[in-house]
Protein backbone atom coordinates (compact mmCIF):
# COMPACT_ATOMS: atom_id res chain seq x y z
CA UNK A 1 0.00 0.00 0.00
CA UNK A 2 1.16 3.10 -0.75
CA UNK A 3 2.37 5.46 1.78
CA UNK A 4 1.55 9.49 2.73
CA UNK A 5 3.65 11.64 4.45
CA UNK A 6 3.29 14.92 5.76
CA UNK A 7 5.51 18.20 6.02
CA UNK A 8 4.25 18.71 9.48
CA UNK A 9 5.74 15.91 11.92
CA UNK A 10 2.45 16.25 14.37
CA UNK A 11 1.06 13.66 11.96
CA UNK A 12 2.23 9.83 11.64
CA UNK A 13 2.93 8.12 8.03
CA UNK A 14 -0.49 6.48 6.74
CA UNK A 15 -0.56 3.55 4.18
CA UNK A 16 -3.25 4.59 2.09
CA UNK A 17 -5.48 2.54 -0.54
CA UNK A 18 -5.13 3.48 -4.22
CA UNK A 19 -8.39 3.17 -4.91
CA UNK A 20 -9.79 5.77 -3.16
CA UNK A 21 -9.37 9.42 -3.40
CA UNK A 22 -6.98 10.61 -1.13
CA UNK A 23 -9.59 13.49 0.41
CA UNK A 24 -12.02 10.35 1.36
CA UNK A 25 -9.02 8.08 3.14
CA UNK A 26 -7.59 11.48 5.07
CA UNK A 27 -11.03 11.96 6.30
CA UNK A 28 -10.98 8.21 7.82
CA UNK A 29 -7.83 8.96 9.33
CA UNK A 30 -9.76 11.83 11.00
CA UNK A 31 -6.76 14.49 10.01
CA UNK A 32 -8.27 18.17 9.01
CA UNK A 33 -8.81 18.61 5.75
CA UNK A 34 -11.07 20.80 4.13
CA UNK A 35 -13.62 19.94 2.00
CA UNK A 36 -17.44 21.57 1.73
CA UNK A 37 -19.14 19.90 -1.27
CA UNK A 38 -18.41 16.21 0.23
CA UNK A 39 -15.82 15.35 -2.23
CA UNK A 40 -17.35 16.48 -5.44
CA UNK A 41 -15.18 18.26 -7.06
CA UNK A 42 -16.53 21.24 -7.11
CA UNK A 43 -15.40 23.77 -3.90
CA UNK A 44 -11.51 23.30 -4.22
CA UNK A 45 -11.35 23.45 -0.55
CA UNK A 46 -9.02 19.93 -0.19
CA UNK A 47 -6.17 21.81 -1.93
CA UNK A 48 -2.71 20.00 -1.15
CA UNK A 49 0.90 20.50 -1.94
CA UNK A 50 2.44 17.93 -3.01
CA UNK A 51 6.16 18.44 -1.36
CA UNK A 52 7.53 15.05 -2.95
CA UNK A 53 6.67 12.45 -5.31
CA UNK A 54 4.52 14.17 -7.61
CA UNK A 55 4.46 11.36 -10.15
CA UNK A 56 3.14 8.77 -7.22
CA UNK A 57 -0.58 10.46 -7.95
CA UNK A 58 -2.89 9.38 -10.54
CA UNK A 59 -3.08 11.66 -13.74
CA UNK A 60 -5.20 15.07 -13.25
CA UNK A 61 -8.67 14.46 -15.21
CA UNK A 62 -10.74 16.69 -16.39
CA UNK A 63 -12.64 17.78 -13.43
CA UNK A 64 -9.58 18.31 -11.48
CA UNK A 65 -8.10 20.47 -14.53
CA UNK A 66 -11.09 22.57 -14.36
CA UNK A 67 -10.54 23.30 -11.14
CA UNK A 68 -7.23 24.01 -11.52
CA UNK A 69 -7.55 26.35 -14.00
CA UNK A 70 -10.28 28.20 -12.41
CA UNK A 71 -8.75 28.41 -9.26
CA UNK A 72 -4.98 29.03 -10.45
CA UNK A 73 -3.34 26.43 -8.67
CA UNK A 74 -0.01 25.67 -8.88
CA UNK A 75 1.51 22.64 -10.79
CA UNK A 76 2.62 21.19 -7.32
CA UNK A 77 -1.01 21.43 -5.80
CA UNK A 78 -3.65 18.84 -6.29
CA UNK A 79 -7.43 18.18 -5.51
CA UNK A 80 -7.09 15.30 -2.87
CA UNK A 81 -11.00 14.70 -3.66
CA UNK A 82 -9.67 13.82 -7.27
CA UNK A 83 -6.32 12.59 -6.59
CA UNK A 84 -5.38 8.59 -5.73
CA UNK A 85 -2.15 8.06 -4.33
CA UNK A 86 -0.04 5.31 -6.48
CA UNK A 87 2.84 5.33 -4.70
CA UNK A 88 5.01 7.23 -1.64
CA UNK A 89 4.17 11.37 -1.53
CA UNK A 90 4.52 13.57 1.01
CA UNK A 91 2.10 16.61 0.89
CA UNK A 92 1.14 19.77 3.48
CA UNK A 93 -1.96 22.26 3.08
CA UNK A 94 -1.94 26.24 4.32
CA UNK A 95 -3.94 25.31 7.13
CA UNK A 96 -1.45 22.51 8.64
């Protein structure tokens, strides 16, 4: 299973199932992330930085291109709602 880590040390390594968006499997682990339309796709709110292992997500569709257009987000942020972890990342949000 593939393995998240985050900037901020307050919060242990999780092995996380690639078959579910990351946004859904952070909320299991009950860490704070944001997120108001329940994983939609459509508020941007569970905006992450992904700090290493970029490639280790799956591809950006066409919802989460949308979204990154509209909201001008940086190459290194993702949509965790739209994003499934392949492999080892390690990712932090502003509000962390």
């Amino acid at each position: 299973m593939p393995k998240v880590c985050f900037k901020d040390s307050k919060f242990q390594p999780l092995e996380v199932n690639s078959e579910m968006p990351l946004l859904q499997q952070l909320q299991a682990y009950k860490l704070p992330i944001a997120s108001s339309c329940g994983g939609e796709g459509t508020c941007n709110k569970c905006v992450i930085e992904v700090l290493e292992g970029h490639n280790n997500l799956s591809e950006v569709g066409t919802t989460e291109a949308q979204l990154k257009k509209k909201f001008h987000l940086k190459e290194s942020e993702r949509v965790a709602c739209q994003a499934y972890v392949l492999g080892p990342i390690k990712i932090t949000t502003s509000y962390w």
